[in-house]
Protein backbone atom coordinates (compact mmCIF):
# COMPACT_ATOMS: atom_id res chain seq x y z
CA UNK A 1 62.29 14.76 -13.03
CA UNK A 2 60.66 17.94 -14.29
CA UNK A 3 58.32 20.19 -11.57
CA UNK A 4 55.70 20.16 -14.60
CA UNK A 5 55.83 15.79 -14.07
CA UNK A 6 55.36 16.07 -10.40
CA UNK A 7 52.60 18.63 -10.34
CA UNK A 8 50.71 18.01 -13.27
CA UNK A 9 49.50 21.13 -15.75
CA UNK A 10 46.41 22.74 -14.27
CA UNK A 11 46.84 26.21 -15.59
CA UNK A 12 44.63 27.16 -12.53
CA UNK A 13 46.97 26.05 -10.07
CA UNK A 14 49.12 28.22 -8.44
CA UNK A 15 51.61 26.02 -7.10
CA UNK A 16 54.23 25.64 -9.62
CA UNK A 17 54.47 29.18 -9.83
CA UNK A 18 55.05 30.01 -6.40
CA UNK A 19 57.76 27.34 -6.52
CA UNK A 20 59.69 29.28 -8.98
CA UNK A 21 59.29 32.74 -7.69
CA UNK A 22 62.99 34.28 -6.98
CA UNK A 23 63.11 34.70 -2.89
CA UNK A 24 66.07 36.95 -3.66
CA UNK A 25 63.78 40.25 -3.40
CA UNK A 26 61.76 39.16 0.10
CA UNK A 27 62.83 40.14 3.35
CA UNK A 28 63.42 37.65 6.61
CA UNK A 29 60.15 38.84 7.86
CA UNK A 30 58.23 38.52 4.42
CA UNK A 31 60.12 34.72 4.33
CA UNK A 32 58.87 33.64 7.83
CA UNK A 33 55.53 34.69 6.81
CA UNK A 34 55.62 32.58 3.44
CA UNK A 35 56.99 29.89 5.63
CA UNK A 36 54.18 30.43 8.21
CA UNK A 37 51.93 30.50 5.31
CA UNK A 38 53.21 27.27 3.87
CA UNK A 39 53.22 25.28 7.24
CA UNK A 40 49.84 26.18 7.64
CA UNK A 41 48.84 24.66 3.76
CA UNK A 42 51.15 21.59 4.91
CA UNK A 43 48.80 20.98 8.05
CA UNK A 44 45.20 21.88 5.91
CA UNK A 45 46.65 19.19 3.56
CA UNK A 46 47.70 16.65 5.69
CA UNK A 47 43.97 16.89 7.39
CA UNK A 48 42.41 16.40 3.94
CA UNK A 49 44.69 13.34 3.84
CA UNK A 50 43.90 12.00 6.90
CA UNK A 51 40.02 12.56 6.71
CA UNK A 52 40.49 10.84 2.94
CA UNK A 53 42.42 7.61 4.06
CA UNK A 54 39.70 7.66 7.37
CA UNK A 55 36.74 8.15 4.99
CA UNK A 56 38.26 5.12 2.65
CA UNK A 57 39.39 2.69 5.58
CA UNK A 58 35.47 2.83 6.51
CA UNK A 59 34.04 2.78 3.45
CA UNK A 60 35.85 -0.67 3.00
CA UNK A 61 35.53 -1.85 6.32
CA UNK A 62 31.30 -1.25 5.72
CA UNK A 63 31.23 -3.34 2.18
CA UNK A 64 33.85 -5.41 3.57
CA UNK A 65 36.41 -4.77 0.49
């Protein structure tokens, strides 16, 4: 499966390049930032998830889908 399948071709998005960017030239500390960084997308994203699946569940649950 190709990255550009998975993530779609928004040539706004910044994601697929950051996925291919060589780690080779970062340092440990510059890596455990990105990493920090990443965890903290993970957690915004997984929020937005949540508040989407809560915001659906009770939109059903109020026309009774």
């Amino acid at each position: 499966m190709d990255l550009d399948d998975i993530l779609g071709s928004r040539p706004d998005d910044p994601l697929p390049a950051l996925l291919r960017e060589d780690l080779d030239r970062l340092s440990v500390a510059e890596l455990e930032a990105r990493i920090a960084a990443l965890e903290g997308e993970i957690a915004r994203s997984r929020a937005k998830i949540a508040f989407a699946v809560d915001h659906r569940a009770s939109a059903d649950a109020l026309f009774k889908r």
